[in-house]
N, C-alpha and C. Protein backbone atom coordinates (compact mmCIF):
# COMPACT_ATOMS: atom_id res chain seq x y z
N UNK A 1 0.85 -1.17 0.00
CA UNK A 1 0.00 0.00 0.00
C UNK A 1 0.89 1.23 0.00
N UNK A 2 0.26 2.22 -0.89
CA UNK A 2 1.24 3.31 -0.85
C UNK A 2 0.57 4.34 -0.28
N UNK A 3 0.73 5.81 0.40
CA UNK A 3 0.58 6.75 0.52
C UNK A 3 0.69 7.79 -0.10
N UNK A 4 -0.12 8.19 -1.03
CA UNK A 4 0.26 9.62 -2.23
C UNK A 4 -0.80 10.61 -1.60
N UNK A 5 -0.18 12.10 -1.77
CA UNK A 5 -0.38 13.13 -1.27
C UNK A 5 -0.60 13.97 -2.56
N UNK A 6 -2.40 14.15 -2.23
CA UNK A 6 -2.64 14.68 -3.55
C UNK A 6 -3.01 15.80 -3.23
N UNK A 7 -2.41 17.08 -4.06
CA UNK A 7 -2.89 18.65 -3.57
C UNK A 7 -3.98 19.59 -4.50
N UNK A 8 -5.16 19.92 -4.04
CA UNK A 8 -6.20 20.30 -5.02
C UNK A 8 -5.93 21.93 -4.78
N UNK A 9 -5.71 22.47 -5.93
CA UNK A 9 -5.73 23.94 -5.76
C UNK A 9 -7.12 24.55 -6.55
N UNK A 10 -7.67 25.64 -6.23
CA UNK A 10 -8.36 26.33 -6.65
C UNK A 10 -8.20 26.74 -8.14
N UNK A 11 -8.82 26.67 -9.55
CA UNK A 11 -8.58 27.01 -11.18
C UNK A 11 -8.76 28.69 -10.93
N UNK A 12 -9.36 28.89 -9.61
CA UNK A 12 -9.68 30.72 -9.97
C UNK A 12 -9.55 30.69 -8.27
N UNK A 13 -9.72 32.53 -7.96
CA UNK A 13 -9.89 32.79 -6.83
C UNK A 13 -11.02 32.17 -5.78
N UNK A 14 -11.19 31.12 -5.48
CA UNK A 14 -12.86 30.64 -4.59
C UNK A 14 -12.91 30.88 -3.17
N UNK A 15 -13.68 30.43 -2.57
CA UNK A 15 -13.85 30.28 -1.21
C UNK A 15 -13.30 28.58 -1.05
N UNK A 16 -12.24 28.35 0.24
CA UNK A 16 -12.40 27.34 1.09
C UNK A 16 -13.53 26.65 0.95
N UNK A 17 -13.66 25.12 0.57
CA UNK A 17 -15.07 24.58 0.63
C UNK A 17 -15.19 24.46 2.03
N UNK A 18 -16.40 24.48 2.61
CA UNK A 18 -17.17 24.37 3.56
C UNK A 18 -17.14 23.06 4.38
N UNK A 19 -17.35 22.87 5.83
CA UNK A 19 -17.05 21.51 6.28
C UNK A 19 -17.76 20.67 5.77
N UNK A 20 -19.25 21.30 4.99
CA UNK A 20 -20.11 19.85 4.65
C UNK A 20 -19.87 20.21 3.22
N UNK A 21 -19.30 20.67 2.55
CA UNK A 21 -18.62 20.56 1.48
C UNK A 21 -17.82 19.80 1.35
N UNK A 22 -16.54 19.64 2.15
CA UNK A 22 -15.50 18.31 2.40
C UNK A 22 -16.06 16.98 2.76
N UNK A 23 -17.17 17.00 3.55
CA UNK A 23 -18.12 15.94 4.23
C UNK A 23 -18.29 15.25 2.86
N UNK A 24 -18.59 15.99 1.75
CA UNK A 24 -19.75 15.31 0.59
C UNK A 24 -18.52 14.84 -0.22
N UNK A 25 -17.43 15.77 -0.36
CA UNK A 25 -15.91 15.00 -1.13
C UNK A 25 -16.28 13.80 -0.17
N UNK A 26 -15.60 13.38 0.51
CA UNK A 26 -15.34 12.41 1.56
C UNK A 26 -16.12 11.33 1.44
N UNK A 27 -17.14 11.61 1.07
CA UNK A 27 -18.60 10.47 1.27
C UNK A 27 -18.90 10.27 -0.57
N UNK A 28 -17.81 11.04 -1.32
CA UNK A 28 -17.93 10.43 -2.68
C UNK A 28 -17.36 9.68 -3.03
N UNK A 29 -16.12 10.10 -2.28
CA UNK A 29 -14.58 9.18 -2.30
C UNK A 29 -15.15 7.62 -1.62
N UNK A 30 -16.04 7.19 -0.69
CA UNK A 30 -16.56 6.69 -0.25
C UNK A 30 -17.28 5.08 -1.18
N UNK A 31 -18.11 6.16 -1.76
CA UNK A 31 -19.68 5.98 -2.83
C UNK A 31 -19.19 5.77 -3.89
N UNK A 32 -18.22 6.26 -4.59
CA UNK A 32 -17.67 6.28 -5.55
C UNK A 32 -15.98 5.89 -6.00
N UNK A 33 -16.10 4.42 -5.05
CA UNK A 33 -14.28 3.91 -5.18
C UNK A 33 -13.85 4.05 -6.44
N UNK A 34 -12.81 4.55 -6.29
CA UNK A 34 -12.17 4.40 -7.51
C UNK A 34 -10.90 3.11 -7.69
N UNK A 35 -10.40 2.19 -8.78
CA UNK A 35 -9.83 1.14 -8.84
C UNK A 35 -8.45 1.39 -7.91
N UNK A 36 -8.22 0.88 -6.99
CA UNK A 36 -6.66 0.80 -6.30
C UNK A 36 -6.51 1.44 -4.84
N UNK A 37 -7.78 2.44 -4.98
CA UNK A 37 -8.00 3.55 -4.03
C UNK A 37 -8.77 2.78 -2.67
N UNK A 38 -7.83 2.88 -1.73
CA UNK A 38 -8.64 1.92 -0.32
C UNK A 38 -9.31 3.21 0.48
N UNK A 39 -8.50 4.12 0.89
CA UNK A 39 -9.22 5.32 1.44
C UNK A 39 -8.56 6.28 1.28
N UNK A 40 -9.25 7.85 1.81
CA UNK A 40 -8.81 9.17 1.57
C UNK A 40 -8.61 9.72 2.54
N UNK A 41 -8.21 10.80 3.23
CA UNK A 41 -8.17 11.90 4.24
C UNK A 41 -7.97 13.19 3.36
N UNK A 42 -8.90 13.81 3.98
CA UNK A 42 -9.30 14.97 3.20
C UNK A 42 -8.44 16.50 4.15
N UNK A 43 -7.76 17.14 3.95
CA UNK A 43 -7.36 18.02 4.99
C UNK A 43 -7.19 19.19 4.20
N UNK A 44 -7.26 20.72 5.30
CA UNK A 44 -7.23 21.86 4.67
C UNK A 44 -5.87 22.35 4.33
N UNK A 45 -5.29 23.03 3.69
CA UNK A 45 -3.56 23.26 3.80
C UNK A 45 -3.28 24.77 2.76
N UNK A 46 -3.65 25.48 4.09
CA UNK A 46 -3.78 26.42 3.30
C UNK A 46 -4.82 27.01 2.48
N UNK A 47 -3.98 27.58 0.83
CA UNK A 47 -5.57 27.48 0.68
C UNK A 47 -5.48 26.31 -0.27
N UNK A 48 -5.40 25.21 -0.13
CA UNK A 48 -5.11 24.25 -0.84
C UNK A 48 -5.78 22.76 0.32
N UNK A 49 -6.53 21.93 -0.55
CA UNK A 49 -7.43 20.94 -0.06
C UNK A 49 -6.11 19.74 -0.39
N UNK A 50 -5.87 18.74 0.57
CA UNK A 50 -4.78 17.57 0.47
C UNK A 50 -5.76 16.27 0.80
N UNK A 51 -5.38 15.75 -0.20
CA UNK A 51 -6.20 14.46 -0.26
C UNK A 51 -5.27 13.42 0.08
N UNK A 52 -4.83 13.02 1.63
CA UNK A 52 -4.06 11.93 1.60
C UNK A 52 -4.48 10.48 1.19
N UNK A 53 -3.99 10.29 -0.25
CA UNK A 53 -4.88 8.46 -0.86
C UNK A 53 -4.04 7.67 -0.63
N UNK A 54 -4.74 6.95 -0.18
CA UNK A 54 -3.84 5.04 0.44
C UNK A 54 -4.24 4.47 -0.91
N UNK A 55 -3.41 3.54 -1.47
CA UNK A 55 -3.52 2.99 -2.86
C UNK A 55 -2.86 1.33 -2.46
N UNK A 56 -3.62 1.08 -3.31
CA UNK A 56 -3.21 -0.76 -3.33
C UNK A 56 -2.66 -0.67 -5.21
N UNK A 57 -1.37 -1.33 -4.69
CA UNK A 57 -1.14 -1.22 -6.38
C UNK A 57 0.64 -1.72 -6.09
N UNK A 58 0.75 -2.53 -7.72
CA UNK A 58 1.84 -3.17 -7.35
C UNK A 58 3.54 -2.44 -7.84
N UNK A 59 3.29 -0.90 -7.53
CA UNK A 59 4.62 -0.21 -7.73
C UNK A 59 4.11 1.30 -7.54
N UNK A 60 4.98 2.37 -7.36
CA UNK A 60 5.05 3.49 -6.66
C UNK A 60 4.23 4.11 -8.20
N UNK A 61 4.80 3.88 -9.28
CA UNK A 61 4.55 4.59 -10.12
C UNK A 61 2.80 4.38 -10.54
N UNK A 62 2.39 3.04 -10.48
CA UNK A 62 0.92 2.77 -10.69
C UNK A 62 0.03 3.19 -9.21
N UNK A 63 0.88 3.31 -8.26
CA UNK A 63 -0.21 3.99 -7.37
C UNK A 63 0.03 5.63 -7.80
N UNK A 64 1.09 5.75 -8.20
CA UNK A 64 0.46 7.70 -8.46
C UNK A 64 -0.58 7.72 -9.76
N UNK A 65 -0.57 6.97 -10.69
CA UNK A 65 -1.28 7.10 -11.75
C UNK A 65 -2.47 6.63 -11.34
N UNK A 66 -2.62 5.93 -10.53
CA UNK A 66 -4.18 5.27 -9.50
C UNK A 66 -4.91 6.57 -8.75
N UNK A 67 -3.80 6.93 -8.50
CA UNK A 67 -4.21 7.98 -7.80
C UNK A 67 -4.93 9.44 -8.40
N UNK A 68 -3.64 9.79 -9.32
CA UNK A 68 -4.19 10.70 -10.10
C UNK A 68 -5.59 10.58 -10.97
N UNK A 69 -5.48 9.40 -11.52
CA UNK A 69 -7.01 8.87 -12.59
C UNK A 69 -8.27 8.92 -11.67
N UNK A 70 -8.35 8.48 -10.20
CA UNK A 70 -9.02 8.56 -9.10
C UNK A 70 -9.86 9.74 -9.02
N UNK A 71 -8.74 11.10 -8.63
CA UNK A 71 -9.08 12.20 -8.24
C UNK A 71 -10.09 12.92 -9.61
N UNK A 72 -9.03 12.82 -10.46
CA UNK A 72 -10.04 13.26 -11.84
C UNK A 72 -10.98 13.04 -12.10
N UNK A 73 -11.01 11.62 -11.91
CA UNK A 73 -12.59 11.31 -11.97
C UNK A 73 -13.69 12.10 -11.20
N UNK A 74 -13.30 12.15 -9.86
CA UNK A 74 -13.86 12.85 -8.54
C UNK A 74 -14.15 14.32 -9.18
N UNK A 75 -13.07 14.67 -9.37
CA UNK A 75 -13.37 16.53 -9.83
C UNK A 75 -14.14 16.62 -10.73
N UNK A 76 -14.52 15.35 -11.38
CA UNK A 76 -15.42 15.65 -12.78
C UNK A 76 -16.85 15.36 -12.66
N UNK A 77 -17.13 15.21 -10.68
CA UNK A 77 -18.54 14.72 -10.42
C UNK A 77 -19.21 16.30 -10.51
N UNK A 78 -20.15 16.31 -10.90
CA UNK A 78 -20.74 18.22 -11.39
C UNK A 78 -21.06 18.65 -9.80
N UNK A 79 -20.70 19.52 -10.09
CA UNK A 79 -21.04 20.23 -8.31
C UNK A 79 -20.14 19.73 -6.91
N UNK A 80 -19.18 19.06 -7.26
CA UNK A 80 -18.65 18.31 -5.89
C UNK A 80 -17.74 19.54 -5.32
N UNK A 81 -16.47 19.42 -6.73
CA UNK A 81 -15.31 20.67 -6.10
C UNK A 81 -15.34 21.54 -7.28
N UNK A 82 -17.07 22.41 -7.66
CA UNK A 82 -16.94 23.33 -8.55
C UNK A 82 -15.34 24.08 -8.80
N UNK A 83 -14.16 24.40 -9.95
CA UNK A 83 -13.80 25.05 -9.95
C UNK A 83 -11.82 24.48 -9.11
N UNK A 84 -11.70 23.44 -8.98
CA UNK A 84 -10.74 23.18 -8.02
C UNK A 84 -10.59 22.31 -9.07
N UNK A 85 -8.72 21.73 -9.14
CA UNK A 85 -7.88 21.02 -10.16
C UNK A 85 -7.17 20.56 -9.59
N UNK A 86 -6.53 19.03 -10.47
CA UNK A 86 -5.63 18.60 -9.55
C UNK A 86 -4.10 19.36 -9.77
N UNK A 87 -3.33 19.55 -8.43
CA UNK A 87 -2.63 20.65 -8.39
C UNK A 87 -1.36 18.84 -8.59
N UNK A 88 -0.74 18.71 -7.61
CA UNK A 88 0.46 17.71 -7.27
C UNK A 88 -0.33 16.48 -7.17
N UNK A 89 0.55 15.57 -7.21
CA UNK A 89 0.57 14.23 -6.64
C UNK A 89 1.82 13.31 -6.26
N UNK A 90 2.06 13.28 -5.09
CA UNK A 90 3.54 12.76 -5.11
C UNK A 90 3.46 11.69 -4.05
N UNK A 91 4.19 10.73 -4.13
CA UNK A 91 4.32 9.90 -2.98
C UNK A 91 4.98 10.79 -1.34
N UNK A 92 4.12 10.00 -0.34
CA UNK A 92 3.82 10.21 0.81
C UNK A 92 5.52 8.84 1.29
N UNK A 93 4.89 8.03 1.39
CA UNK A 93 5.93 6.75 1.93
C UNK A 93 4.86 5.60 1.60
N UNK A 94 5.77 4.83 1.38
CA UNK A 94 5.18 3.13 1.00
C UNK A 94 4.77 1.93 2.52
N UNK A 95 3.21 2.07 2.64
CA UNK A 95 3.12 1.46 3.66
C UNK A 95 3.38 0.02 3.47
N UNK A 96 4.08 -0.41 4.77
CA UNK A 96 4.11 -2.66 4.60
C UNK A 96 4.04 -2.91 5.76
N UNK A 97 3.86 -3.93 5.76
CA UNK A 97 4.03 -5.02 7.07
C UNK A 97 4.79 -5.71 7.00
N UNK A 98 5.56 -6.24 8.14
CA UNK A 98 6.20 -7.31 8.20
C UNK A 98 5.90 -8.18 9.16
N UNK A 99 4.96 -9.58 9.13
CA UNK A 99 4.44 -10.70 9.82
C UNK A 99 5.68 -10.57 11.17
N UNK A 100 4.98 -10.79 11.99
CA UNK A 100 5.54 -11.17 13.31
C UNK A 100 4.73 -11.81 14.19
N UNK A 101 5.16 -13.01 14.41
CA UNK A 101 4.35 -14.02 15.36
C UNK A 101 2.60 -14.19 15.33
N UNK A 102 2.25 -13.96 13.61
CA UNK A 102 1.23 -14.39 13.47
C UNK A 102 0.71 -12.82 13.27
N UNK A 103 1.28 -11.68 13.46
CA UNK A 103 0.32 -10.53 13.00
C UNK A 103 1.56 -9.74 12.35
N UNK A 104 0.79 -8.88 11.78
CA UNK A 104 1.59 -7.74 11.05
C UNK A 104 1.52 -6.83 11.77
N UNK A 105 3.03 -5.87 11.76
CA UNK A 105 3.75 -5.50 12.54
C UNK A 105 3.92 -4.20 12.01
């Protein structure tokens, strides 16, 4: 599983979306899995929205492209993030386990 850190910037000057604005990202990301994509964290950063995506995928480079194809899709739901693009996408760190005495560690 990888960790990619995806950064949504504003296409024009907007307002900060709203907490139940992020609520409804969150609950699309949800409703609307996208292939590779296990979950999201949605956080403010600035004026810039960070979508931390956990990705299942078998190399760094197919989870950023998982990732990226993901989000696009998302921005292209009508009304979700009127006006907001995908800005970055870069790897975070590569999550693993390593089995130890019957659990992962």
């Amino acid at each position: 599983m990888y960790a990619v850190k995806v950064v949504l910037l504003p296409s024009a000057p907007v307002a900060m979306p709203s907490d139940q604005r992020l609520h409804a990202v969150a609950e699309t990301t949800r409703t609307a899995p996208q292939p590779g994509i296990a979950h999201v964290s949605l956080a403010r950063w600035g004026r810039r929205l960070v979508g931390m995506t956990f990705v299942e995928a078998g190399s760094l480079d197919e989870a950023l492209d998982r990732a990226r194809d993901g989000w696009a899709d998302w921005l292209r739901v009508p009304g979700l993030l009127p006006d907001w693009e995908l800005g970055d996408c870069r790897p975070d760190r590569y999550l693993y386990g390593e089995p130890r005495g019957g659990r992962v560690a």
